[in-house]
PDB file of N, CA and C in Angstrom:
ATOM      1  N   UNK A   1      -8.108 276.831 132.088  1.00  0.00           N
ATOM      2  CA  UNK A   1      -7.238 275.688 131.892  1.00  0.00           C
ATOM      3  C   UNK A   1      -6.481 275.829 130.588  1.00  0.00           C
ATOM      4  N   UNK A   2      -5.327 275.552 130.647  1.00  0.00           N
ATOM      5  CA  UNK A   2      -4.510 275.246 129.484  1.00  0.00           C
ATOM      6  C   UNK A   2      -4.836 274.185 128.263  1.00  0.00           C
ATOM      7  N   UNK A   3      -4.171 274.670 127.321  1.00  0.00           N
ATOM      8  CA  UNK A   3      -4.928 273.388 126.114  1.00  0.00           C
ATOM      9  C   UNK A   3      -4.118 272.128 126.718  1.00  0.00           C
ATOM     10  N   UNK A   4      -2.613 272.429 126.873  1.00  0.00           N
ATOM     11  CA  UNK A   4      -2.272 271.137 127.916  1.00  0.00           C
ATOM     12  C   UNK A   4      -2.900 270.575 128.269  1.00  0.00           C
ATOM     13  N   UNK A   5      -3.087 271.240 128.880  1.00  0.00           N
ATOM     14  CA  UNK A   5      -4.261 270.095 130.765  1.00  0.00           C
ATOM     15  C   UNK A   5      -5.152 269.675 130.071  1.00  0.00           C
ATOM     16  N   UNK A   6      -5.913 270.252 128.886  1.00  0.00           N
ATOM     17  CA  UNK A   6      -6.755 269.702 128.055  1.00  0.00           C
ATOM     18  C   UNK A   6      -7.356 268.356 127.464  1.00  0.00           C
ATOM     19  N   UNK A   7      -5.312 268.611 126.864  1.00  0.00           N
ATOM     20  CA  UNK A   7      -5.418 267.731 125.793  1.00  0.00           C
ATOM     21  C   UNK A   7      -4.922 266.086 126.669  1.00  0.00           C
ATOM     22  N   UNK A   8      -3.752 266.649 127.858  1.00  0.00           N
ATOM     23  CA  UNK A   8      -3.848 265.507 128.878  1.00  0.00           C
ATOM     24  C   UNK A   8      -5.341 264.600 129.425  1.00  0.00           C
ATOM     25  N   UNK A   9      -6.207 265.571 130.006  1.00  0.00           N
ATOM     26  CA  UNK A   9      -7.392 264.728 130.573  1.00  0.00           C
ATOM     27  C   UNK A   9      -8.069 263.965 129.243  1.00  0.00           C
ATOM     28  N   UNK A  10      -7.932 264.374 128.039  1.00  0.00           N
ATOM     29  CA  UNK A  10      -8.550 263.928 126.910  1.00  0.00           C
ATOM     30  C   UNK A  10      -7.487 262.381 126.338  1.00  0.00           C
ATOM     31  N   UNK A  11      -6.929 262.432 126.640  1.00  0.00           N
ATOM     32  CA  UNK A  11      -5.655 261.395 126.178  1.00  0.00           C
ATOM     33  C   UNK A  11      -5.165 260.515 127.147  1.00  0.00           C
ATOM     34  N   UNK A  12      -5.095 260.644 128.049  1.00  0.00           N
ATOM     35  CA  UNK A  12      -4.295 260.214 129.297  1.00  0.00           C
ATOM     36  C   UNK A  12      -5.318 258.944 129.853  1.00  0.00           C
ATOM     37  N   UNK A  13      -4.455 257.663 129.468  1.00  0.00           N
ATOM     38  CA  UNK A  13      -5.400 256.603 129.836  1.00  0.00           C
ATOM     39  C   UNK A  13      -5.776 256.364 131.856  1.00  0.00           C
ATOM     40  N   UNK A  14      -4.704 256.821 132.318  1.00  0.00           N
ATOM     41  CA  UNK A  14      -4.312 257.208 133.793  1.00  0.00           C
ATOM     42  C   UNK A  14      -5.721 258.160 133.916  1.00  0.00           C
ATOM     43  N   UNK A  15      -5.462 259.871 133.237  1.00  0.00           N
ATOM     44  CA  UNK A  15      -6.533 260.536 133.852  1.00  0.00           C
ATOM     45  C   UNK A  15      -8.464 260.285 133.577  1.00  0.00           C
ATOM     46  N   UNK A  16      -8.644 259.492 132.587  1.00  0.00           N
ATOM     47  CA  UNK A  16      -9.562 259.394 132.050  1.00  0.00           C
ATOM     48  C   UNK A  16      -9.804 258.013 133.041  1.00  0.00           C
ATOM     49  N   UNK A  17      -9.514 257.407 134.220  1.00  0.00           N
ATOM     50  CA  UNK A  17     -10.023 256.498 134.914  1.00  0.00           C
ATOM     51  C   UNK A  17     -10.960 257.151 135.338  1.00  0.00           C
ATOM     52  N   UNK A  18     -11.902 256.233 136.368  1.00  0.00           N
ATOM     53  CA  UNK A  18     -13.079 256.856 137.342  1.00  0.00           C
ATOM     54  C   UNK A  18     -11.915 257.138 138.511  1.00  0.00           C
ATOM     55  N   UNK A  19     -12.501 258.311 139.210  1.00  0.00           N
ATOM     56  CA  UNK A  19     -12.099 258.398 140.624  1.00  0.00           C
ATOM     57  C   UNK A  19     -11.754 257.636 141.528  1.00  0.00           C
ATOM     58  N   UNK A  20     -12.631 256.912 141.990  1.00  0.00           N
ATOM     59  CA  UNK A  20     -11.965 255.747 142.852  1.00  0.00           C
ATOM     60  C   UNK A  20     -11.178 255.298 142.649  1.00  0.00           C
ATOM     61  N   UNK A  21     -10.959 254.669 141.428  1.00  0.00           N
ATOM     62  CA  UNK A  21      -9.886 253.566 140.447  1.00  0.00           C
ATOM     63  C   UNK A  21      -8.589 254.839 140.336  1.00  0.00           C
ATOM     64  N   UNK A  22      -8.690 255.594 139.982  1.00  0.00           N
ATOM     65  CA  UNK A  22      -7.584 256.154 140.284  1.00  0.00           C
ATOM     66  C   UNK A  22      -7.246 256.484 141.558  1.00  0.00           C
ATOM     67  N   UNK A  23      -7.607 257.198 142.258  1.00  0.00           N
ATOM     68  CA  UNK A  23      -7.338 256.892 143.723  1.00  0.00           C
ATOM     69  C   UNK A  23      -6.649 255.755 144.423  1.00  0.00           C
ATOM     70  N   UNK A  24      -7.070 254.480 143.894  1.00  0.00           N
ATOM     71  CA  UNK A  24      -6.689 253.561 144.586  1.00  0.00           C
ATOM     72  C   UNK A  24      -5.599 253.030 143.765  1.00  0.00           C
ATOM     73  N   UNK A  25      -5.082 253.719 142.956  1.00  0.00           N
ATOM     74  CA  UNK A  25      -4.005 253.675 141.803  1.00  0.00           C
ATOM     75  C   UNK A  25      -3.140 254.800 142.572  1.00  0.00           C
ATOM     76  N   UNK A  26      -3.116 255.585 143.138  1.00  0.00           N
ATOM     77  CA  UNK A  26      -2.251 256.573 143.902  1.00  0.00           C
ATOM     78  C   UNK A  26      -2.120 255.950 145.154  1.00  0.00           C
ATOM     79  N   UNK A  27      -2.472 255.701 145.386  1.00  0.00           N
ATOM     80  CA  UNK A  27      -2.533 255.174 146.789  1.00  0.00           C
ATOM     81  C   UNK A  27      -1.887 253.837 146.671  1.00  0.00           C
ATOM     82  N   UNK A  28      -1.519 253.303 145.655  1.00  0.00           N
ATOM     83  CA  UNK A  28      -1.136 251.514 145.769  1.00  0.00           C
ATOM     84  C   UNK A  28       0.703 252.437 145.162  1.00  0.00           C
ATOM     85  N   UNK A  29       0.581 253.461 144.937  1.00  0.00           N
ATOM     86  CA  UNK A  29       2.017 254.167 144.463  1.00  0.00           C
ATOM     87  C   UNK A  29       2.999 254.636 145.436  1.00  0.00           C
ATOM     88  N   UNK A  30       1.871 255.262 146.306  1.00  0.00           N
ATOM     89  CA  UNK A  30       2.274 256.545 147.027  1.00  0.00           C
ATOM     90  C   UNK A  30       2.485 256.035 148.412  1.00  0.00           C
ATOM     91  N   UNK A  31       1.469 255.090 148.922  1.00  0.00           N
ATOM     92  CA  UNK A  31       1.863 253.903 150.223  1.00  0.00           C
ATOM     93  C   UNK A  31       2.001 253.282 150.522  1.00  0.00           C
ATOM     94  N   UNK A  32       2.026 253.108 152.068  1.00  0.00           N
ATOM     95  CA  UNK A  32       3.304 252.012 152.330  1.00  0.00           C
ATOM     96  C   UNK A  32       4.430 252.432 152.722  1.00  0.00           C
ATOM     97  N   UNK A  33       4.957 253.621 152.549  1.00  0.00           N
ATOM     98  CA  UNK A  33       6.229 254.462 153.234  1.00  0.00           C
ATOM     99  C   UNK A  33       6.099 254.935 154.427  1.00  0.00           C
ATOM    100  N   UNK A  34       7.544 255.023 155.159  1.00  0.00           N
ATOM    101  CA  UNK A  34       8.494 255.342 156.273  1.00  0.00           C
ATOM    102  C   UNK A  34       8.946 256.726 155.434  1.00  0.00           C
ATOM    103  N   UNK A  35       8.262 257.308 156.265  1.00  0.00           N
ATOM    104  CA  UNK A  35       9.159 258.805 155.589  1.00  0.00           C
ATOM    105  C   UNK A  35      10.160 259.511 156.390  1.00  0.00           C
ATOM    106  N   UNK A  36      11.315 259.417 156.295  1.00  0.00           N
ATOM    107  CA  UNK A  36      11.747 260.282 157.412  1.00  0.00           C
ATOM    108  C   UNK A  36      12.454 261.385 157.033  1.00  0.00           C
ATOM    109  N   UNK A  37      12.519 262.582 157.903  1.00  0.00           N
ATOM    110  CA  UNK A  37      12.846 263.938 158.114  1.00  0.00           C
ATOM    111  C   UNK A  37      13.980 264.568 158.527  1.00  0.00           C
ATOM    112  N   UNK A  38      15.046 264.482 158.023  1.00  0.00           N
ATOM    113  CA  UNK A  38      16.034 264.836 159.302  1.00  0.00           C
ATOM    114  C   UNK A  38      16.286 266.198 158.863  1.00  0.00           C
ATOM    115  N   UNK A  39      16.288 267.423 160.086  1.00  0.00           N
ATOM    116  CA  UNK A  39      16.852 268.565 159.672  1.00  0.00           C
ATOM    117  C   UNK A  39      17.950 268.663 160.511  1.00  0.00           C
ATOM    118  N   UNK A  40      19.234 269.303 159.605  1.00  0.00           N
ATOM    119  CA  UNK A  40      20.445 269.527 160.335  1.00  0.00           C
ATOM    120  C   UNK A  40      20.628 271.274 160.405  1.00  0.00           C
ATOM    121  N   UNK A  41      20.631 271.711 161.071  1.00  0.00           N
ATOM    122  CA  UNK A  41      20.844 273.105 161.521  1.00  0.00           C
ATOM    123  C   UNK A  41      22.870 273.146 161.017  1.00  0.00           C
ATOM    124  N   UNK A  42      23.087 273.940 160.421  1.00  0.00           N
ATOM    125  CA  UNK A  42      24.788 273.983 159.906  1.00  0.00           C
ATOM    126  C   UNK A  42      25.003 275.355 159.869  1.00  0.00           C
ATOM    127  N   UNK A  43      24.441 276.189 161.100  1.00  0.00           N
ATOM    128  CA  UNK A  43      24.550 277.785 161.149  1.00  0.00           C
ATOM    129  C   UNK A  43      24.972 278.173 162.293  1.00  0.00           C
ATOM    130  N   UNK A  44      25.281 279.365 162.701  1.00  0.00           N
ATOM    131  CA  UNK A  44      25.105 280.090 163.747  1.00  0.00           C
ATOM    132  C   UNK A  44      24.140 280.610 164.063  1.00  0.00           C
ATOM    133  N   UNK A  45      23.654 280.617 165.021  1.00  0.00           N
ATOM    134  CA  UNK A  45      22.030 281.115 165.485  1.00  0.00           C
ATOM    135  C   UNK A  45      22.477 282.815 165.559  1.00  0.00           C
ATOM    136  N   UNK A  46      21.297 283.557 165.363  1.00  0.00           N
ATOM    137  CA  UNK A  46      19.960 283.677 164.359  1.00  0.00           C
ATOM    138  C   UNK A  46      20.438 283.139 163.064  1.00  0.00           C
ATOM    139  N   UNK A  47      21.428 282.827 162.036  1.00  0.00           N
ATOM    140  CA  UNK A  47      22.401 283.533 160.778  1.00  0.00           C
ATOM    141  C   UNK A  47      22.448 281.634 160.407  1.00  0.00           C
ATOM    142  N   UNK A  48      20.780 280.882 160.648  1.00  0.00           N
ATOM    143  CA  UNK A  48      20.835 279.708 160.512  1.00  0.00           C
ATOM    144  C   UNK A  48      20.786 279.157 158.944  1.00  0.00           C
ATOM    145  N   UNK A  49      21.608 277.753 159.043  1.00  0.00           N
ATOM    146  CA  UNK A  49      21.738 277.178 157.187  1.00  0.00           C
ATOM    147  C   UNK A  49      20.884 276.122 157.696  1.00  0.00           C
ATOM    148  N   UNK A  50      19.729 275.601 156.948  1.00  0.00           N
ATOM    149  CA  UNK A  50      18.731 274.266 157.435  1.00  0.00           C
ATOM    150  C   UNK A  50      19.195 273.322 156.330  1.00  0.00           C
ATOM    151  N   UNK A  51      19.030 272.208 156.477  1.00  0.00           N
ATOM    152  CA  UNK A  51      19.522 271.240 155.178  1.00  0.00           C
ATOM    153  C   UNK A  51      18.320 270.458 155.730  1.00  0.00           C
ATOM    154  N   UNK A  52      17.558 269.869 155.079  1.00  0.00           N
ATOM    155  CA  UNK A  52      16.572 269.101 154.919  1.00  0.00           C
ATOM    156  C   UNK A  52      16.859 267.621 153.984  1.00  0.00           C
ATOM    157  N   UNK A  53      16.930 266.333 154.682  1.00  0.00           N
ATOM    158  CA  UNK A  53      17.397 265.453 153.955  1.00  0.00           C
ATOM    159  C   UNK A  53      16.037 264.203 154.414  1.00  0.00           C
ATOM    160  N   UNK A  54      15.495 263.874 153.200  1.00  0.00           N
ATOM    161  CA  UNK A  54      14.368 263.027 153.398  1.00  0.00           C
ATOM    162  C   UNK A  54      14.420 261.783 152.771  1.00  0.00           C
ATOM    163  N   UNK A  55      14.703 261.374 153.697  1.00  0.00           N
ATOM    164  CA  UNK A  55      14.402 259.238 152.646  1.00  0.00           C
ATOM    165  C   UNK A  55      13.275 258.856 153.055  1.00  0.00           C
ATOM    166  N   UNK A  56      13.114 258.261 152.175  1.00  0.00           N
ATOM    167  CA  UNK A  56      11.946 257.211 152.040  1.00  0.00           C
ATOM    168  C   UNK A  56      11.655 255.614 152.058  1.00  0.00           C
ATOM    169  N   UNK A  57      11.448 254.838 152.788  1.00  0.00           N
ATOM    170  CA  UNK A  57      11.475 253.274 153.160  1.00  0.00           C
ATOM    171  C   UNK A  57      10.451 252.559 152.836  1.00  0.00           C
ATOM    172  N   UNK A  58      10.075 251.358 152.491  1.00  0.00           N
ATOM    173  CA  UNK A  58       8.883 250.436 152.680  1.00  0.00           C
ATOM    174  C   UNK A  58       9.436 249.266 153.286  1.00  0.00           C
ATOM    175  N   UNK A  59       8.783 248.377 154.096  1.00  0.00           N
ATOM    176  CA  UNK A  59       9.281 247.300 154.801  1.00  0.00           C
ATOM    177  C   UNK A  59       9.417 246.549 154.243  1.00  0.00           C
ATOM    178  N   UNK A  60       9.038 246.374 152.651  1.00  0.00           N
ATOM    179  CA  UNK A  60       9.342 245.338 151.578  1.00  0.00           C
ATOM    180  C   UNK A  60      11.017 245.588 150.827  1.00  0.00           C
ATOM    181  N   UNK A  61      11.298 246.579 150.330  1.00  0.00           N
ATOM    182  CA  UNK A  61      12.167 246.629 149.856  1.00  0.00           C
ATOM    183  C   UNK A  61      13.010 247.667 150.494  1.00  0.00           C
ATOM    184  N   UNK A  62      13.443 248.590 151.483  1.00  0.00           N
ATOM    185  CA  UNK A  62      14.125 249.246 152.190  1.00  0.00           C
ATOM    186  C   UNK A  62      14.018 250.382 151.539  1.00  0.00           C
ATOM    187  N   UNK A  63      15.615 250.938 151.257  1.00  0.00           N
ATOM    188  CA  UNK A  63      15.247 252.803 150.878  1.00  0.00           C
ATOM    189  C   UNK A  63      14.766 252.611 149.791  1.00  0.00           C
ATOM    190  N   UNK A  64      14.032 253.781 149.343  1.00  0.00           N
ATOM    191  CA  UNK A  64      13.419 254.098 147.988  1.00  0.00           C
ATOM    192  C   UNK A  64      14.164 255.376 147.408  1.00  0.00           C
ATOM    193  N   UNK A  65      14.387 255.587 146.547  1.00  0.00           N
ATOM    194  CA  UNK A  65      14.840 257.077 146.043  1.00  0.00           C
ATOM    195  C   UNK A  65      13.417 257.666 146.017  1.00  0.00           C
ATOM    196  N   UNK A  66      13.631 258.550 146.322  1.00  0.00           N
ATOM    197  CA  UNK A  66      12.518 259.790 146.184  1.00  0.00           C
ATOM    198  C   UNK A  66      12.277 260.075 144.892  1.00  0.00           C
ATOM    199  N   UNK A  67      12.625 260.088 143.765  1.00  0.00           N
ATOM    200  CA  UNK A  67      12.664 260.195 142.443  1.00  0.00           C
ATOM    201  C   UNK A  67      11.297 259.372 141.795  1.00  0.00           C
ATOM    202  N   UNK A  68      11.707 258.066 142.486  1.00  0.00           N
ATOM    203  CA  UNK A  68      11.275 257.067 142.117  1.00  0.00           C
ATOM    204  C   UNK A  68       9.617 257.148 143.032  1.00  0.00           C
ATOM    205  N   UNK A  69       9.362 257.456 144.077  1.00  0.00           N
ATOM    206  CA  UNK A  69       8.610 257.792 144.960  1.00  0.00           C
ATOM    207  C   UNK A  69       7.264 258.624 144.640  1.00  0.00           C
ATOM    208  N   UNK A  70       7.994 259.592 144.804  1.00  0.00           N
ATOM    209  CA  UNK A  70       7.322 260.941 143.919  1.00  0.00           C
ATOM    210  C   UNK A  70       7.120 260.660 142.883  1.00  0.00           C
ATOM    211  N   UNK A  71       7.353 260.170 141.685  1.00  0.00           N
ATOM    212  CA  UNK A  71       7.463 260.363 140.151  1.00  0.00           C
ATOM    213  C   UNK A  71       5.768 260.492 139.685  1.00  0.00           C
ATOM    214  N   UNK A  72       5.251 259.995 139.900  1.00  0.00           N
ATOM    215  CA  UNK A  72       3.303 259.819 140.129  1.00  0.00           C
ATOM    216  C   UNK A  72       3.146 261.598 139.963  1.00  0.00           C
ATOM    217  N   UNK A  73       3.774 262.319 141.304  1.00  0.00           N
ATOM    218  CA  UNK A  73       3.148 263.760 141.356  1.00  0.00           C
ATOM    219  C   UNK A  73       4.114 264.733 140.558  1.00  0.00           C
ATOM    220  N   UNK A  74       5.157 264.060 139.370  1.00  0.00           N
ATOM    221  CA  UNK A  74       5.494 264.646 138.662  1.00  0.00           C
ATOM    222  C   UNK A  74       5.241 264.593 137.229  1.00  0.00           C
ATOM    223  N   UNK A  75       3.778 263.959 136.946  1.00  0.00           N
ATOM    224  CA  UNK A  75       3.932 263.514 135.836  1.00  0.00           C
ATOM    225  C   UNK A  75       3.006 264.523 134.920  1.00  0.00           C
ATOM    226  N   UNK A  76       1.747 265.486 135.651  1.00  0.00           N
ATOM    227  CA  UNK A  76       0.961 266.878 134.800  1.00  0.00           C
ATOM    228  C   UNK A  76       0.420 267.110 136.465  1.00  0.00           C
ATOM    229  N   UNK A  77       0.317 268.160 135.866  1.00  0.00           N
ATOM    230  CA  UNK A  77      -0.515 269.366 136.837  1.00  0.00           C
ATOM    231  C   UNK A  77      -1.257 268.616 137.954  1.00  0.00           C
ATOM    232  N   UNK A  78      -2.549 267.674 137.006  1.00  0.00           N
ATOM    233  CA  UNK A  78      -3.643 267.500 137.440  1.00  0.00           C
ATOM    234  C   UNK A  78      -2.785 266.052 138.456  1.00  0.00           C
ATOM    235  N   UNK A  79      -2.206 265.325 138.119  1.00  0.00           N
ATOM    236  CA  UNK A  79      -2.052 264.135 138.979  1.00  0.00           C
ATOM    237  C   UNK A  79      -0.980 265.108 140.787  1.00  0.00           C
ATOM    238  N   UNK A  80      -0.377 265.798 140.184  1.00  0.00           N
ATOM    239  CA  UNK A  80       0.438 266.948 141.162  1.00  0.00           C
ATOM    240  C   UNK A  80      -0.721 267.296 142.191  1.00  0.00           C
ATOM    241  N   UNK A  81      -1.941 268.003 141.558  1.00  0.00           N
ATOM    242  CA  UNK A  81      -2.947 268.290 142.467  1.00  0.00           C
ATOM    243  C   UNK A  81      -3.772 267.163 143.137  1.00  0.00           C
ATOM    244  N   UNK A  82      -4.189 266.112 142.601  1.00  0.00           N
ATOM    245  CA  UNK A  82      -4.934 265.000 142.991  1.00  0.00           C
ATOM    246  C   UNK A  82      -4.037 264.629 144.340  1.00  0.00           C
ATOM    247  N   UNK A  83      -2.058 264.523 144.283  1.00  0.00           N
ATOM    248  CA  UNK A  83      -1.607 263.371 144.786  1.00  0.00           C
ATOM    249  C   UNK A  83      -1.324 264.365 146.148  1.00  0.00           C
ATOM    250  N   UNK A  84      -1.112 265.737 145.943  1.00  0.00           N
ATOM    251  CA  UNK A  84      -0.588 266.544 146.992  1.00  0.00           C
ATOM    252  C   UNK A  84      -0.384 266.350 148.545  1.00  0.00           C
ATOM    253  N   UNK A  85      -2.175 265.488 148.832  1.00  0.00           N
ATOM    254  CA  UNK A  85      -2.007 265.574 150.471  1.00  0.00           C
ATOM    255  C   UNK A  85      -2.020 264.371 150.656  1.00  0.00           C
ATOM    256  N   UNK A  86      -1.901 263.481 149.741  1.00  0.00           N
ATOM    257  CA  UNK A  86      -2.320 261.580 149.994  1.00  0.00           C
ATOM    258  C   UNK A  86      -0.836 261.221 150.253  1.00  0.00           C
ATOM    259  N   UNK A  87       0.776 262.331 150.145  1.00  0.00           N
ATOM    260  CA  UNK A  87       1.420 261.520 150.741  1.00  0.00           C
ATOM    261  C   UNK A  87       1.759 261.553 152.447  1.00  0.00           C
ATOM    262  N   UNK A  88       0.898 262.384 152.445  1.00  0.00           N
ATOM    263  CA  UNK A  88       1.140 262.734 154.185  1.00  0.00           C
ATOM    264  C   UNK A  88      -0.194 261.893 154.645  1.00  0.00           C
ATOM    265  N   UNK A  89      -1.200 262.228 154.107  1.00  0.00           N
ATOM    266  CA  UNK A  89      -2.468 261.067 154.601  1.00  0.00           C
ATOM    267  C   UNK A  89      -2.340 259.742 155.039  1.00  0.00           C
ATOM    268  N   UNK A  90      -1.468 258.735 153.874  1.00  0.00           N
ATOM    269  CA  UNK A  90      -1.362 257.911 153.558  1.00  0.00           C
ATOM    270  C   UNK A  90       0.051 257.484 154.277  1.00  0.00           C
ATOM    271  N   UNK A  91       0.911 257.774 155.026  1.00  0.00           N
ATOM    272  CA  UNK A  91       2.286 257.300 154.661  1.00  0.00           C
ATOM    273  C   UNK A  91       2.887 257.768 156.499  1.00  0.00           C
ATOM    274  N   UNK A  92       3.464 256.824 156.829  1.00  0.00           N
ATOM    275  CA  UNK A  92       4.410 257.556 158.342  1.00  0.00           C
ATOM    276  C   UNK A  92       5.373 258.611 158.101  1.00  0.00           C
ATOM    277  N   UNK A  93       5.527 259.601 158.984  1.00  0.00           N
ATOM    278  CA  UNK A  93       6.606 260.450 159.131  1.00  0.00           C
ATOM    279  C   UNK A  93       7.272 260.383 160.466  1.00  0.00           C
ATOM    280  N   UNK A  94       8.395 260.574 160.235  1.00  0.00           N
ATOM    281  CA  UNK A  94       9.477 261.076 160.813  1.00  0.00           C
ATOM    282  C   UNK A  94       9.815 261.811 161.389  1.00  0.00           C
ATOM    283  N   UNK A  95      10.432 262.391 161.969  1.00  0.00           N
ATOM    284  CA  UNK A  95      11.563 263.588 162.408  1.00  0.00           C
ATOM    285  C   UNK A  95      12.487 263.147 163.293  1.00  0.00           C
ATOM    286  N   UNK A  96      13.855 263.599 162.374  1.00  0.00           N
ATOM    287  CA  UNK A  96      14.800 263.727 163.536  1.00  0.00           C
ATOM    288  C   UNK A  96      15.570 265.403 163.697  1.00  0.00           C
ATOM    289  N   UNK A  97      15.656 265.790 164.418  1.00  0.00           N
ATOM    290  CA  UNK A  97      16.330 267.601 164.764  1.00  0.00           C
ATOM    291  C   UNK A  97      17.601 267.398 165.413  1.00  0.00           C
ATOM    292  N   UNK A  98      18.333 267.443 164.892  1.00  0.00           N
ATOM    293  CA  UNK A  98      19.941 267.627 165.031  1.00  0.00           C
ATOM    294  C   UNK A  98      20.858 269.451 165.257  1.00  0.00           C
ATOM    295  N   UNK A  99      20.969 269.680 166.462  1.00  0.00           N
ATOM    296  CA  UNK A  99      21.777 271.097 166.773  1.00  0.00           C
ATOM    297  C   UNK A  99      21.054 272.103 166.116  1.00  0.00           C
ATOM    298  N   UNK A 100      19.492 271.819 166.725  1.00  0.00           N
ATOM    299  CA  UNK A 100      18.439 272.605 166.542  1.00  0.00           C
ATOM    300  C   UNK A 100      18.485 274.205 167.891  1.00  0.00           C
ATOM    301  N   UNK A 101      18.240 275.569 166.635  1.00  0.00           N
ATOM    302  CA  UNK A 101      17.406 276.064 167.524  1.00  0.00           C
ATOM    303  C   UNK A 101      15.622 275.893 167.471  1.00  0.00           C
ATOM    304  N   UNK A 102      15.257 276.237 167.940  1.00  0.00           N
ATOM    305  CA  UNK A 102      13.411 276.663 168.142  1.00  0.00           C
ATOM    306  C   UNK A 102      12.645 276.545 166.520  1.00  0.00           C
ATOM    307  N   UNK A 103      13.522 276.884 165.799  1.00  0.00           N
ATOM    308  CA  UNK A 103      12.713 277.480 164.478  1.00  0.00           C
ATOM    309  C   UNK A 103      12.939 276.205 163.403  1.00  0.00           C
ATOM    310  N   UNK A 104      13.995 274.877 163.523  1.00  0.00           N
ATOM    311  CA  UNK A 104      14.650 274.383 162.484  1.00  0.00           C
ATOM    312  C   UNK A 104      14.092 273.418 161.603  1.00  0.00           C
ATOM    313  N   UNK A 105      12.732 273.029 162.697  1.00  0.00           N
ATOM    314  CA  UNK A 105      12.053 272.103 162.392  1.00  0.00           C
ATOM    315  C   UNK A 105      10.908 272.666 161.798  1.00  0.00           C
ATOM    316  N   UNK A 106      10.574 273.928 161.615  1.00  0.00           N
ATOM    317  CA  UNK A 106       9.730 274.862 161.090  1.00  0.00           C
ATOM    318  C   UNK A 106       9.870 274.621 159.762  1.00  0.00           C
ATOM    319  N   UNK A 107      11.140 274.565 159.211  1.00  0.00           N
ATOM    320  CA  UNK A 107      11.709 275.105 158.242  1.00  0.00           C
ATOM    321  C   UNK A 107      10.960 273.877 157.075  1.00  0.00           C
ATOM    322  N   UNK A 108      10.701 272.829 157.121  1.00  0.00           N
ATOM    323  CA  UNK A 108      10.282 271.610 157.157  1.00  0.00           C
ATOM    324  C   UNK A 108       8.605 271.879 156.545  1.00  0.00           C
ATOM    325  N   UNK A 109       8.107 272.380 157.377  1.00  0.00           N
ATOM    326  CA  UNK A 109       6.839 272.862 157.134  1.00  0.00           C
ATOM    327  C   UNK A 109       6.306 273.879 156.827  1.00  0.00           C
ATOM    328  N   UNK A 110       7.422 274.973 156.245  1.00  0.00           N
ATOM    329  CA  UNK A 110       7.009 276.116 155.642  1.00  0.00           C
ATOM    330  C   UNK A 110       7.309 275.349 154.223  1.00  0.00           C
ATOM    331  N   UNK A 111       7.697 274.623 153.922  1.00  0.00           N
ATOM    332  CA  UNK A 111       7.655 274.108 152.430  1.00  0.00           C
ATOM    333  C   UNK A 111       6.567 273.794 152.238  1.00  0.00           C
ATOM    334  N   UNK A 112       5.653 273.543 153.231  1.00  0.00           N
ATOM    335  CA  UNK A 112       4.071 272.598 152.638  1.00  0.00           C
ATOM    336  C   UNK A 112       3.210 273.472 152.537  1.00  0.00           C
ATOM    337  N   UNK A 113       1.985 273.241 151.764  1.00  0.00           N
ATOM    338  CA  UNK A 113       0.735 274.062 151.973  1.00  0.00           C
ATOM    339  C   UNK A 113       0.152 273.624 153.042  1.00  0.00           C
ATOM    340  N   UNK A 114      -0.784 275.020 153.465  1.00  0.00           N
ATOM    341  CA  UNK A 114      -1.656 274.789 154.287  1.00  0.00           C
ATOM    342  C   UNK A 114      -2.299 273.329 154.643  1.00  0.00           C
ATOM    343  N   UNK A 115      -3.063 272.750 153.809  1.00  0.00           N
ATOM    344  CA  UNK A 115      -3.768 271.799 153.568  1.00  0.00           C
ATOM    345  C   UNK A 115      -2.647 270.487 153.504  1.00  0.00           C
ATOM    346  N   UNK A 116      -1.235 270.456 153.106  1.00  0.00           N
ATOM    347  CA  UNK A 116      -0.749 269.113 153.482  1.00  0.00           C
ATOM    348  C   UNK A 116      -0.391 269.439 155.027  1.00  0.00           C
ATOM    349  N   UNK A 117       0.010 270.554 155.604  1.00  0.00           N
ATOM    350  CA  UNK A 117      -0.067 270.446 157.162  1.00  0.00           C
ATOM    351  C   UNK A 117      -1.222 270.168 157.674  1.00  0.00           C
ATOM    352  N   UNK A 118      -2.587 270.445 157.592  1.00  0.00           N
ATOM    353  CA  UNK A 118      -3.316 270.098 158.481  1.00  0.00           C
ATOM    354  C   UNK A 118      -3.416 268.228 158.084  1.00  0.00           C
ATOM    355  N   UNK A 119      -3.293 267.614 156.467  1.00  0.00           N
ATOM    356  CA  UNK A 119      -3.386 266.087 156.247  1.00  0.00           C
ATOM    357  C   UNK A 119      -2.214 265.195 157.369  1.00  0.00           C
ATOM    358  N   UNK A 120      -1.569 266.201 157.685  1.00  0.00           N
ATOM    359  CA  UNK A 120      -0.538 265.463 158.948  1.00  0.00           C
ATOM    360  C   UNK A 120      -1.342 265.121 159.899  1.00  0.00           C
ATOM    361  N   UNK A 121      -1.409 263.713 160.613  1.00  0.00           N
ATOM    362  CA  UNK A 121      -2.298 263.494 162.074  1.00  0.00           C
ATOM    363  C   UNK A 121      -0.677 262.898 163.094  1.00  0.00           C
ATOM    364  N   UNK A 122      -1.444 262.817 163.998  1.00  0.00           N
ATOM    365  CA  UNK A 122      -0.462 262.581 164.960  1.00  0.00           C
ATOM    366  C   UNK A 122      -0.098 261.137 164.732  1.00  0.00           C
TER     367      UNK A 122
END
């Protein structure tokens, strides 16, 4: 570990909670969202361009910026690793595939790790 990460878990009134309590501090952040997916295919097949455009909703206040969304799993390492699969756990998804071939919606889920694809349920 880095003296960073160190000196964060040593300082950080956030990381120095108990588990649960933080947990349920990510989780009061992170859900509650409509996530949706849209991939637009803007290529010629095979010689494909994917654009990936994702908003984010709650039924309380409508779109969310993603900025604003995310900001929790941008704040050190350790909250990045804690929050990784709790937004797919926690949260609805989407998809919409627009002048898709076979592969476009792939493209979507080669961004994730292993482990946030399998936190996807049906």
């Amino acid at each position: 570990m880095c003296g960073r990460t160190i000196g964060n878990q040593q300082t950080s009134p956030l990381l120095q909670l108990h588990g649960e309590i933080k947990n349920a501090t990510y989780a009061y952040v992170l859900g509650g969202y409509n996530i949706h997916v849209e991939c637009v295919y803007s290529g010629q097949w095979p010689h494909e361009a994917v654009t990936l455009e994702i908003e984010m909703s709650d039924p309380q206040h409508g779109l969310v910026k993603k900025s604003t969304a995310l900001a929790l799993s941008k704040v050190c390492h350790q909250t990045r690793f804690e929050t990784a699969l709790m937004l797919f756990e926690i949260n609805e998804l989407g998809f919409e595939v627009r002048y898709h071939p076979p592969t476009v919606l792939s493209s979507f889920f080669d961004l994730l790790s292993c482990e946030q694809r399998k936190s996807i349920r049906n």
